[in-house]
PDB file of N, CA and C in Angstrom:
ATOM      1  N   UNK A   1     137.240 -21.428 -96.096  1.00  0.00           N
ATOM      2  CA  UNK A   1     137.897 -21.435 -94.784  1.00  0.00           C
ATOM      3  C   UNK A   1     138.628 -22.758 -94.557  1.00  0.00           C
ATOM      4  N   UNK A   2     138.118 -23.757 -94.916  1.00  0.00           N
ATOM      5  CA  UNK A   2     138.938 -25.343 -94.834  1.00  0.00           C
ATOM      6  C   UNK A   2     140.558 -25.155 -95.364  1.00  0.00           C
ATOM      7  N   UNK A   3     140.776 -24.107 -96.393  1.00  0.00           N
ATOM      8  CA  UNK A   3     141.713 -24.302 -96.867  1.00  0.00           C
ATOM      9  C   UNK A   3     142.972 -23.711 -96.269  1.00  0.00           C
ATOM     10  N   UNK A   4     142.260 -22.745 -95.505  1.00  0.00           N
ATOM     11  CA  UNK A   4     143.248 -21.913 -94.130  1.00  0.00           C
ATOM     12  C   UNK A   4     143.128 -22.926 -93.079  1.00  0.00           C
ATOM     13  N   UNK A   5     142.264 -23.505 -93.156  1.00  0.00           N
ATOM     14  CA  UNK A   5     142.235 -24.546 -91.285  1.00  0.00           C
ATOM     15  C   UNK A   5     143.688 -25.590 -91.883  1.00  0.00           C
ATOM     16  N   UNK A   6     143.496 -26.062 -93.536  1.00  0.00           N
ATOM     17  CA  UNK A   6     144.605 -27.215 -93.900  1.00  0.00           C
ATOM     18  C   UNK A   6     145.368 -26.578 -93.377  1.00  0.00           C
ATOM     19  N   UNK A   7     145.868 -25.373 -94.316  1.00  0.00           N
ATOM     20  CA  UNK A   7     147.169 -25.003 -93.928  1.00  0.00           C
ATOM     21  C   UNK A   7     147.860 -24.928 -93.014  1.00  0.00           C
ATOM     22  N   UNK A   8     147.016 -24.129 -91.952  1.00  0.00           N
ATOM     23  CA  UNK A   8     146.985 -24.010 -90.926  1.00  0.00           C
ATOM     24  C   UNK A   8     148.018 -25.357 -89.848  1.00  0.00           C
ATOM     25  N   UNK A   9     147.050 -26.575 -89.787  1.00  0.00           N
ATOM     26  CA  UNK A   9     147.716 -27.719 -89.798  1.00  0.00           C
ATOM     27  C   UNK A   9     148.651 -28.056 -90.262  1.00  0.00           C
ATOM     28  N   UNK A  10     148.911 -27.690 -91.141  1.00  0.00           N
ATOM     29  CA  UNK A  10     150.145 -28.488 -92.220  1.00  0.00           C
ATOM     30  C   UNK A  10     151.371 -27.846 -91.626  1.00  0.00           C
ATOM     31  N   UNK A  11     151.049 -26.291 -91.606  1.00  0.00           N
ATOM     32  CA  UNK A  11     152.075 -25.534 -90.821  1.00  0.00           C
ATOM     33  C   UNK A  11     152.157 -26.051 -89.584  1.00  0.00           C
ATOM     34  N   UNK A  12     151.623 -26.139 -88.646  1.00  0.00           N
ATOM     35  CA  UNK A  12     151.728 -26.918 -87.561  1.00  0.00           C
ATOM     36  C   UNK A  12     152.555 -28.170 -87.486  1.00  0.00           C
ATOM     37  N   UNK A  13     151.972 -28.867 -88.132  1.00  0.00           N
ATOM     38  CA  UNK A  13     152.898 -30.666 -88.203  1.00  0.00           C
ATOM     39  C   UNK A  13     154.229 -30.203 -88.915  1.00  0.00           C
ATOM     40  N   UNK A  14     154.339 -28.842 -89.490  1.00  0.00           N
ATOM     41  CA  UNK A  14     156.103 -29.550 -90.485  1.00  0.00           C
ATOM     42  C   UNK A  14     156.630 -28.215 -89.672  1.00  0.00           C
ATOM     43  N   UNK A  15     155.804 -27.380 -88.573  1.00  0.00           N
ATOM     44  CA  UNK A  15     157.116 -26.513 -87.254  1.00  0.00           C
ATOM     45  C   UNK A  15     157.341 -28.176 -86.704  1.00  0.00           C
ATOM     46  N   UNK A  16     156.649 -28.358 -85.932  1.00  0.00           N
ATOM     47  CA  UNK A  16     157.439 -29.139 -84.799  1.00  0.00           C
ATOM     48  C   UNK A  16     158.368 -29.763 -84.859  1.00  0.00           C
ATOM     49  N   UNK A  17     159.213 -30.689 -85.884  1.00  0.00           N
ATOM     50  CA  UNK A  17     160.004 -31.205 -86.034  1.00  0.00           C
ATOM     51  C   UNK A  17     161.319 -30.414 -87.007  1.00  0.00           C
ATOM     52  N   UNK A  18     160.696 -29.224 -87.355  1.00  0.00           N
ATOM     53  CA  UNK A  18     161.414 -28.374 -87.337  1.00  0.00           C
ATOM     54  C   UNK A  18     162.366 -27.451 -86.063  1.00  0.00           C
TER      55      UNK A  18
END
C-alpha cells in the first residue's frame, strides 16, 4: 500500500504546478 500512498503524492506535487 506505501507504494500507492507514494504515488499517490507524487501525483499530487507534479498536478499542481502543472
Amino acid at each position: 500500500m506505501k507504494l500507492l500512498t507514494t504515488f499517490g503524492v507524487v501525483l499530487a506535487i507534479v498536478s499542481i504546478p502543472a
